[in-house]
PDB file of N, CA and C in Angstrom:
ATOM      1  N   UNK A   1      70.934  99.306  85.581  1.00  0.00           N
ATOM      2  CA  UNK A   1      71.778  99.905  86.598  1.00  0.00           C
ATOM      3  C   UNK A   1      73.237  99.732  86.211  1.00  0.00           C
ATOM      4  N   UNK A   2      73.461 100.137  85.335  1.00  0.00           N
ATOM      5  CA  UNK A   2      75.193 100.587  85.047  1.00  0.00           C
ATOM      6  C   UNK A   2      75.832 101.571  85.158  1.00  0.00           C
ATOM      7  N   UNK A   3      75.538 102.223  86.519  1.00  0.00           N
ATOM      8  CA  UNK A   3      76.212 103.102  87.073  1.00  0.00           C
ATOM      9  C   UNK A   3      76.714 102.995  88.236  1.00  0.00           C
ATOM     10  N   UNK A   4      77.548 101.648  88.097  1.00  0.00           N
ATOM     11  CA  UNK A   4      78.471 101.514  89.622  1.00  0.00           C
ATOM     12  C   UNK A   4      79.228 101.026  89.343  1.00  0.00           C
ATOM     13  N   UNK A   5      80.189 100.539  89.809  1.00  0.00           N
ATOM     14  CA  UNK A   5      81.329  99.700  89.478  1.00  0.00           C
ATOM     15  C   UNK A   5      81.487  98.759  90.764  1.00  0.00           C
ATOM     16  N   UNK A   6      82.097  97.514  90.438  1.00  0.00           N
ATOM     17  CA  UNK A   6      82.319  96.565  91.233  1.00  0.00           C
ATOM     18  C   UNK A   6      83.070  97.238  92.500  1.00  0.00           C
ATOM     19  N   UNK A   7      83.072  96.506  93.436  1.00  0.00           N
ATOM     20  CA  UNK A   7      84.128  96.904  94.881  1.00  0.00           C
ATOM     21  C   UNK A   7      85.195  95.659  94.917  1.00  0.00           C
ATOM     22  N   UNK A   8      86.428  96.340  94.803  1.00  0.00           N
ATOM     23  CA  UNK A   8      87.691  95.696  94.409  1.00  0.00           C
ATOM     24  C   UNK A   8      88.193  95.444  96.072  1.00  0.00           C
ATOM     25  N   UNK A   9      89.033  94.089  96.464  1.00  0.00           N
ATOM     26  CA  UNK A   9      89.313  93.657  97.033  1.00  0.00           C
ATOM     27  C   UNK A   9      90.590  95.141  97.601  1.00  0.00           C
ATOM     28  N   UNK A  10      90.495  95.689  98.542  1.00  0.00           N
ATOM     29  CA  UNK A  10      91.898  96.188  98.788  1.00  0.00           C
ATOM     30  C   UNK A  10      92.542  95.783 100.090  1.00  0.00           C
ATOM     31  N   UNK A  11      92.058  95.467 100.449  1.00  0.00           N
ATOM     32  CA  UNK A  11      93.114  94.709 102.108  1.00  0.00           C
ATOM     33  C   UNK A  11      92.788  93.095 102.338  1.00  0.00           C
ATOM     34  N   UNK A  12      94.307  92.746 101.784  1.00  0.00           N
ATOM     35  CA  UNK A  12      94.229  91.416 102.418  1.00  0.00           C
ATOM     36  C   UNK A  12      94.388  90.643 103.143  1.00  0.00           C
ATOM     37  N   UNK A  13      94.091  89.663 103.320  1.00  0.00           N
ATOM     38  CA  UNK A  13      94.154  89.562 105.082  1.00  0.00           C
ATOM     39  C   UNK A  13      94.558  87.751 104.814  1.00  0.00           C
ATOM     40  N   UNK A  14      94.805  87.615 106.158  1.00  0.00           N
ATOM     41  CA  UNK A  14      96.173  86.019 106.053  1.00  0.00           C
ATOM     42  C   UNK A  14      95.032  85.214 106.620  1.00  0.00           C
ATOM     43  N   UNK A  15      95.739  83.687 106.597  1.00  0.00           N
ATOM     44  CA  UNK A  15      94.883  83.112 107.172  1.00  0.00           C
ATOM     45  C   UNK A  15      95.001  83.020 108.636  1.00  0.00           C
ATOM     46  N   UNK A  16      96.244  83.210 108.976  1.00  0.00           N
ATOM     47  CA  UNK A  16      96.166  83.948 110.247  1.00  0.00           C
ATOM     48  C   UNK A  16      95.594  85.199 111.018  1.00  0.00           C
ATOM     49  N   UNK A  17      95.618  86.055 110.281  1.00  0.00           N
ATOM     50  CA  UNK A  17      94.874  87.325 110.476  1.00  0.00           C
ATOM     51  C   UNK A  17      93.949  87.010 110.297  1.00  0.00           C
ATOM     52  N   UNK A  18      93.154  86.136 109.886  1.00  0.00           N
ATOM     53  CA  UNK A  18      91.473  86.003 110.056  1.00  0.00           C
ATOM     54  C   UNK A  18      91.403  85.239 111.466  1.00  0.00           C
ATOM     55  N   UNK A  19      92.023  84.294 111.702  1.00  0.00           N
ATOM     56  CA  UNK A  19      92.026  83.623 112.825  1.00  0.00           C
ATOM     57  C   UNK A  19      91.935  84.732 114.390  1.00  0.00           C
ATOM     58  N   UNK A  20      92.953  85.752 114.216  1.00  0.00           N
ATOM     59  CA  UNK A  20      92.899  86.782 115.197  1.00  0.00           C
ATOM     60  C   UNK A  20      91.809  87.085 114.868  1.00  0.00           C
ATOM     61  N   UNK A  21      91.537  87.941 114.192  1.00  0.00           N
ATOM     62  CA  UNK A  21      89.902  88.882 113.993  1.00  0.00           C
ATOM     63  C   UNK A  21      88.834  88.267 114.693  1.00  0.00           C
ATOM     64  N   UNK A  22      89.043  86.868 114.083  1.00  0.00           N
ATOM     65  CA  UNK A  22      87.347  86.615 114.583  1.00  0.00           C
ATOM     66  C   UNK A  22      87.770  86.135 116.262  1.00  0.00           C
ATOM     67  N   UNK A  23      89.115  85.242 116.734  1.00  0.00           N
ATOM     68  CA  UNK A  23      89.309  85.497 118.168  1.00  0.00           C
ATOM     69  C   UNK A  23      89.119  86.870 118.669  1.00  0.00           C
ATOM     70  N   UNK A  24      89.726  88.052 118.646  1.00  0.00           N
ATOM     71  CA  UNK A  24      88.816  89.093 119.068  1.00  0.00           C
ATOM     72  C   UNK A  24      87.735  89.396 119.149  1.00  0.00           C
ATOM     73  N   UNK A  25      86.977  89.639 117.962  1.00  0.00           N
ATOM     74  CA  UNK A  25      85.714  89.751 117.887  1.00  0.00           C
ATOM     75  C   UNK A  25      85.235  89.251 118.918  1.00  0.00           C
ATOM     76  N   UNK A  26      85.575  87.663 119.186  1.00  0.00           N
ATOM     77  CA  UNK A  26      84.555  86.966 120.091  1.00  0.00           C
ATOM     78  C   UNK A  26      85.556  87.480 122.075  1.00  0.00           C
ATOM     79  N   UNK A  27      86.102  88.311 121.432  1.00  0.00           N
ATOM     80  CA  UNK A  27      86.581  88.876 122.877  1.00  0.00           C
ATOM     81  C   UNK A  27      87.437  87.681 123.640  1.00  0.00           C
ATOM     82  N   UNK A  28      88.208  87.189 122.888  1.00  0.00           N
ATOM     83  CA  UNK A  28      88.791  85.966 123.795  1.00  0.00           C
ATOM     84  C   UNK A  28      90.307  86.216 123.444  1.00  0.00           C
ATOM     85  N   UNK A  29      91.099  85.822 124.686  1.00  0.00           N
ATOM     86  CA  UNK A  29      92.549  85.604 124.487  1.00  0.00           C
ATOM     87  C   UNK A  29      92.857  84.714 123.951  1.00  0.00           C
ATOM     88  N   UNK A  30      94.484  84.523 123.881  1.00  0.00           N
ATOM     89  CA  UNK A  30      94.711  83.289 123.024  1.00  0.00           C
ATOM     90  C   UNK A  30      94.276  82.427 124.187  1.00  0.00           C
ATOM     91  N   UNK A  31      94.793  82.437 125.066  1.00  0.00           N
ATOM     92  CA  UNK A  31      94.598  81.938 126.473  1.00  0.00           C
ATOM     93  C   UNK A  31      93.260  80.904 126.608  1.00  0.00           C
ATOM     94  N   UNK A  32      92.294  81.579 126.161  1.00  0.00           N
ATOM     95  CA  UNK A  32      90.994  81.389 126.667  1.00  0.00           C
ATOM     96  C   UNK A  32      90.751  80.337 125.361  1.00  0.00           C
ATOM     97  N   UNK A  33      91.055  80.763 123.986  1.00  0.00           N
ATOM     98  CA  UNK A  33      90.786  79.919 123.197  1.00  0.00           C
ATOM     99  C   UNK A  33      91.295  78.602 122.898  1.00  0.00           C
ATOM    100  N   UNK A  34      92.193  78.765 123.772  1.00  0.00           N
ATOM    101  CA  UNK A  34      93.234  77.418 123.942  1.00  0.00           C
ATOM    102  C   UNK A  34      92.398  76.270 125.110  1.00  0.00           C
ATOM    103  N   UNK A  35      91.907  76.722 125.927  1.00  0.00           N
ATOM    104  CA  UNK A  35      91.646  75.938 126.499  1.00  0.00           C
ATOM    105  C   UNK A  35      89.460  75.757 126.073  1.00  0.00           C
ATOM    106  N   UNK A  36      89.067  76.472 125.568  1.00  0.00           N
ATOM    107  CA  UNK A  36      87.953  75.984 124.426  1.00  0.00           C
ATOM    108  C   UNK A  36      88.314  75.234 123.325  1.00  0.00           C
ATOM    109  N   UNK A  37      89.599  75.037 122.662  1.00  0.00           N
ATOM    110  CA  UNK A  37      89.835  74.061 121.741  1.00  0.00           C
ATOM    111  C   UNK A  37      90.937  73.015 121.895  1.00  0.00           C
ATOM    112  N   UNK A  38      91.450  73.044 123.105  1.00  0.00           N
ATOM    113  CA  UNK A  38      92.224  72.090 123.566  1.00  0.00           C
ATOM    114  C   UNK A  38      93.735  72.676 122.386  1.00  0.00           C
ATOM    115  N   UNK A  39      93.983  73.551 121.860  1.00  0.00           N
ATOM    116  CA  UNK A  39      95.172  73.701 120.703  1.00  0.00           C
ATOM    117  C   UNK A  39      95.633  74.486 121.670  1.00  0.00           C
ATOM    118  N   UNK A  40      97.322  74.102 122.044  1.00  0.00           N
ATOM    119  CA  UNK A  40      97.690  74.960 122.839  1.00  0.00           C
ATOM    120  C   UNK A  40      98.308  76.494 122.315  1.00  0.00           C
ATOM    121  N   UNK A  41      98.308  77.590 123.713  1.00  0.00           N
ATOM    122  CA  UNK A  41      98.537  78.911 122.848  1.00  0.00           C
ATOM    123  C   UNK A  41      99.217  78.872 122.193  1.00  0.00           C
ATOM    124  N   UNK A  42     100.564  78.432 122.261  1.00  0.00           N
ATOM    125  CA  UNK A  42     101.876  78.405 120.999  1.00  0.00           C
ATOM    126  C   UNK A  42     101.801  78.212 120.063  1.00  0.00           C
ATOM    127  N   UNK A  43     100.829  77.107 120.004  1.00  0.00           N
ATOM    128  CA  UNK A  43     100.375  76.679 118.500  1.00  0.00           C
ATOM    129  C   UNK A  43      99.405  77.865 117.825  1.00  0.00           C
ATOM    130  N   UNK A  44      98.221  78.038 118.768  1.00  0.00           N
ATOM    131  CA  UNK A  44      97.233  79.396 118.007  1.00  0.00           C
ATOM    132  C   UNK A  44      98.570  80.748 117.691  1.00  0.00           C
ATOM    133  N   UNK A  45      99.478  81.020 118.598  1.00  0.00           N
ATOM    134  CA  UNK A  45     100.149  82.444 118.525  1.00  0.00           C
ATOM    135  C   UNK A  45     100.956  81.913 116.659  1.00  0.00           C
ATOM    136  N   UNK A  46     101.537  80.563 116.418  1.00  0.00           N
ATOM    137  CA  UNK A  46     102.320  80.450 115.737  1.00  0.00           C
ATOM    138  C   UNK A  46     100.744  80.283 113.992  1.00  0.00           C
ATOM    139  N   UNK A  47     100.052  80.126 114.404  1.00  0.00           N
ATOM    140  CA  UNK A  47      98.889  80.177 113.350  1.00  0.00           C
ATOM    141  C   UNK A  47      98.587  81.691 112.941  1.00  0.00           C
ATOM    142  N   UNK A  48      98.454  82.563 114.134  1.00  0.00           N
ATOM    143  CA  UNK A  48      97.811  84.133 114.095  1.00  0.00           C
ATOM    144  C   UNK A  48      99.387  84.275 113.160  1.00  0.00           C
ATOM    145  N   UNK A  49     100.365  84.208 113.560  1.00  0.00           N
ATOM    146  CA  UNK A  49     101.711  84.657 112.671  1.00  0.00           C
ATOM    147  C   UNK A  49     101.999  84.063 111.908  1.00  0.00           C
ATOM    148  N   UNK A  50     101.252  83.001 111.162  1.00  0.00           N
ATOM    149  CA  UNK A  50     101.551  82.479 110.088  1.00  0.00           C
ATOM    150  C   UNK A  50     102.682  82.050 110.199  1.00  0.00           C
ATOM    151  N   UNK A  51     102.818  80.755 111.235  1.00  0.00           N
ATOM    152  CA  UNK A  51     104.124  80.332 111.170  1.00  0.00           C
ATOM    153  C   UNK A  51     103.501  78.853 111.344  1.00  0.00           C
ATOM    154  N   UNK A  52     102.246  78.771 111.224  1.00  0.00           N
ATOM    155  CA  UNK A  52     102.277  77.153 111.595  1.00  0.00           C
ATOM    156  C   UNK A  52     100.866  77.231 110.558  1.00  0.00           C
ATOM    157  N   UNK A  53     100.670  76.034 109.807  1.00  0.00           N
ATOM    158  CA  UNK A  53      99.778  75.931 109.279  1.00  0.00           C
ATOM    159  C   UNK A  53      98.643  75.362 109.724  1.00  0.00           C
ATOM    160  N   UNK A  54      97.212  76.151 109.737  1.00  0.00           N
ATOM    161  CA  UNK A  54      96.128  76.160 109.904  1.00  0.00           C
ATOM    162  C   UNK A  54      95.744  74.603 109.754  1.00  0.00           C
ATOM    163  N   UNK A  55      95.302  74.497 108.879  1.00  0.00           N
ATOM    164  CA  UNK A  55      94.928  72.598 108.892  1.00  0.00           C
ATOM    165  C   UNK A  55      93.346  72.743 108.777  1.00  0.00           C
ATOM    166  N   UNK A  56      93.090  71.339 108.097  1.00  0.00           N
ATOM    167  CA  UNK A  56      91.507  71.048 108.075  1.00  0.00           C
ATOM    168  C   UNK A  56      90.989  70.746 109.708  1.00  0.00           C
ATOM    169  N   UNK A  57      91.512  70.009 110.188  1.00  0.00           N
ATOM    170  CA  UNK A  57      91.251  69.781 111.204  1.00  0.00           C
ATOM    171  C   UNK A  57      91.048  70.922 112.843  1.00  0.00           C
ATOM    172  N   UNK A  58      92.328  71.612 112.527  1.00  0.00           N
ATOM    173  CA  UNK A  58      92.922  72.866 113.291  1.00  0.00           C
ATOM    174  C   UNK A  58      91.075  73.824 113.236  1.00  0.00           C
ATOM    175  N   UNK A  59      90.857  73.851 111.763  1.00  0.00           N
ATOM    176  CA  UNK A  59      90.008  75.290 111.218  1.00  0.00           C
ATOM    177  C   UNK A  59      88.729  74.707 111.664  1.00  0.00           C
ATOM    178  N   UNK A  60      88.380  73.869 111.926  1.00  0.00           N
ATOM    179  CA  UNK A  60      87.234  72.942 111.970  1.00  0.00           C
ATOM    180  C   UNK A  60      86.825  73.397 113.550  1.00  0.00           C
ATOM    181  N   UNK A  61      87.986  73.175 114.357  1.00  0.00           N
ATOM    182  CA  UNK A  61      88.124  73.229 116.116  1.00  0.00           C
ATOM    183  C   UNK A  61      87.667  74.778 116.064  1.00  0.00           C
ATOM    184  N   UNK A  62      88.746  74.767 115.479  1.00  0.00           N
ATOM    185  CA  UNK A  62      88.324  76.580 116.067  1.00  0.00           C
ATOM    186  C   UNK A  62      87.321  77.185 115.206  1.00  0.00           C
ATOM    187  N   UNK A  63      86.365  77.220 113.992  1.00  0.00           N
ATOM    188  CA  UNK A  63      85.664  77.266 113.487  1.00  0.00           C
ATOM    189  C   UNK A  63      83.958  77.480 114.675  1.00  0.00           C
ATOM    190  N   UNK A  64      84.384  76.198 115.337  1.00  0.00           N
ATOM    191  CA  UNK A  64      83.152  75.829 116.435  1.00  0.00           C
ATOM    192  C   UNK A  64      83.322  76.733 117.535  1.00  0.00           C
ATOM    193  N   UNK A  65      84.605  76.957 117.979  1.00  0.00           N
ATOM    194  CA  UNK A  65      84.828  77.747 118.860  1.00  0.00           C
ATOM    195  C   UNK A  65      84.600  79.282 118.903  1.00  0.00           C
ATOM    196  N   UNK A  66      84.730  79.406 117.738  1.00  0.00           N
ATOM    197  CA  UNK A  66      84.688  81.121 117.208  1.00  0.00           C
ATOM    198  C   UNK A  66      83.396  81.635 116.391  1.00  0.00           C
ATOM    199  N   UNK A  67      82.302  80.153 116.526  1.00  0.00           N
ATOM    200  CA  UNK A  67      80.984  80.407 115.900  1.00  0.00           C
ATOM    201  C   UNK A  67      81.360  80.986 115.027  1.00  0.00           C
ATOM    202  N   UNK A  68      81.996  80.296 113.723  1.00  0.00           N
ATOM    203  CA  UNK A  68      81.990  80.926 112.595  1.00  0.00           C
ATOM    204  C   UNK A  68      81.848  79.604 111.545  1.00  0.00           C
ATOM    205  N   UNK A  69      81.712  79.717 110.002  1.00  0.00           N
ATOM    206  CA  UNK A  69      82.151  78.370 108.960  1.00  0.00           C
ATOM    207  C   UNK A  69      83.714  78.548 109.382  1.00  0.00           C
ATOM    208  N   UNK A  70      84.120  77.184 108.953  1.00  0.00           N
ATOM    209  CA  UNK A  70      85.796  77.034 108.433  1.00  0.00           C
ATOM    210  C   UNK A  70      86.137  77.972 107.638  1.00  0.00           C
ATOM    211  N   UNK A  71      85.544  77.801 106.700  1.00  0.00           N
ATOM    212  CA  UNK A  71      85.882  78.779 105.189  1.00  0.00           C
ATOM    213  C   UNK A  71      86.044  80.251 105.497  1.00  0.00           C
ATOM    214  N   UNK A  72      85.782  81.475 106.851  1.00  0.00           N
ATOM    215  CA  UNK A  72      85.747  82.034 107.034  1.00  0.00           C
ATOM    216  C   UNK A  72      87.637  81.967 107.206  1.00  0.00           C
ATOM    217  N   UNK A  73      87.946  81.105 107.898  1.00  0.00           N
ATOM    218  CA  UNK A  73      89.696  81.081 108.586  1.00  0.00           C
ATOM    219  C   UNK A  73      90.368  80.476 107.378  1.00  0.00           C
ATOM    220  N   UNK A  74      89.311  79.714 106.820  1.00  0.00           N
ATOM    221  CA  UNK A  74      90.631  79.411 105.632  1.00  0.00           C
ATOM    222  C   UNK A  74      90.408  80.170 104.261  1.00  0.00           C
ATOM    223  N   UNK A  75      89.522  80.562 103.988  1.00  0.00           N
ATOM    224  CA  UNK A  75      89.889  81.351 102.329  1.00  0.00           C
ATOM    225  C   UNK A  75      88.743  82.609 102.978  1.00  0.00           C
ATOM    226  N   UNK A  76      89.949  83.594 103.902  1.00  0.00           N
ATOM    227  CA  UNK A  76      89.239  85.480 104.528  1.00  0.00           C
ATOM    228  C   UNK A  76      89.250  85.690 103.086  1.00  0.00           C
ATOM    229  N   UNK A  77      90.117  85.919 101.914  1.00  0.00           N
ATOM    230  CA  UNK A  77      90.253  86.967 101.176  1.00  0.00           C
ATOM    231  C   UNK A  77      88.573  86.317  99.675  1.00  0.00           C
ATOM    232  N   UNK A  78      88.134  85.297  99.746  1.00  0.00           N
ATOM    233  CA  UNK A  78      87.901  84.688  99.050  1.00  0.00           C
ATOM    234  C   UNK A  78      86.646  85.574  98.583  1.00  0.00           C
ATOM    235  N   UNK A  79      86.023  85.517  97.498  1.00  0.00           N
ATOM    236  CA  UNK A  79      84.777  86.157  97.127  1.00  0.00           C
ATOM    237  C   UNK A  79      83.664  85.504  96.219  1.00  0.00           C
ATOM    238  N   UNK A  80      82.879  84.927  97.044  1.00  0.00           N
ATOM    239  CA  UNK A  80      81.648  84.301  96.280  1.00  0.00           C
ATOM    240  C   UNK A  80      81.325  84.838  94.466  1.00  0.00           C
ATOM    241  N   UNK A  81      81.239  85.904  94.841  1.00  0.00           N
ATOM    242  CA  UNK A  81      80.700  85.952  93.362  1.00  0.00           C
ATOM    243  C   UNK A  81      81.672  86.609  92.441  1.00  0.00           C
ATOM    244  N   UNK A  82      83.272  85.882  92.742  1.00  0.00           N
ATOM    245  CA  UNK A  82      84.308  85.597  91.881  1.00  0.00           C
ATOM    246  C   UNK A  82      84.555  84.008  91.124  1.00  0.00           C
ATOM    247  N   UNK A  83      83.480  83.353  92.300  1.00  0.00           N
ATOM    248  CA  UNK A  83      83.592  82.009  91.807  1.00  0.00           C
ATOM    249  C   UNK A  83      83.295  81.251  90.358  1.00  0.00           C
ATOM    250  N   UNK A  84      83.665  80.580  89.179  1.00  0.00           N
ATOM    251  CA  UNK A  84      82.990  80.627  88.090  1.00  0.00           C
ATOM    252  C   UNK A  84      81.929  79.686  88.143  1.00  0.00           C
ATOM    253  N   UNK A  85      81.018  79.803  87.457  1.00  0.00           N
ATOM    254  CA  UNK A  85      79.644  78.744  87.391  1.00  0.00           C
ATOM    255  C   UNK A  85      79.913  77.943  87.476  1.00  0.00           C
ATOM    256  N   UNK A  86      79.120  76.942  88.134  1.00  0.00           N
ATOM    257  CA  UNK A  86      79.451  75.523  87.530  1.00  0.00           C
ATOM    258  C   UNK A  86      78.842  74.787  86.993  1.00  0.00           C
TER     259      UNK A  86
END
């Protein structure tokens, strides 16, 4: 089967912008997610804008909250089978 070509990354997305996405997705305000992870909104609004850094700890909270892995909020653009062997 060598008649396809790979699918190239074209929209990238922040680690903030993943943080929104999947808060939408799950249909929640900042509002609402603030008080499911105890992080107050200012802090989530200053994460979605990439003005405050995410954190192990931060991605972990909201990870649980947003039924998702961490790794989803911290490496959106990332691609498994870019990874090299190990």
């Amino acid at each position: 089967m060598k008649d396809y070509r790979k699918a190239r990354k074209t929209v990238d997305v922040s680690v903030g912008e993943s943080v929104r996405i999947m808060r939408e997705l799950q249909e929640l305000s900042q509002t609402d997610l603030a008080e499911l992870t105890g992080i107050p909104q200012s802090t989530l609004s200053g994460i979605e804008n990439n003005r405050i850094n995410l954190g192990v700890e931060r991605a972990k909270t909201l990870a649980r909250a947003l039924r998702c892995h961490p790794a989803v909020l911290v490496f959106p653009g990332w691609d498994i089978k870019d990874r090299p062997a190990a």
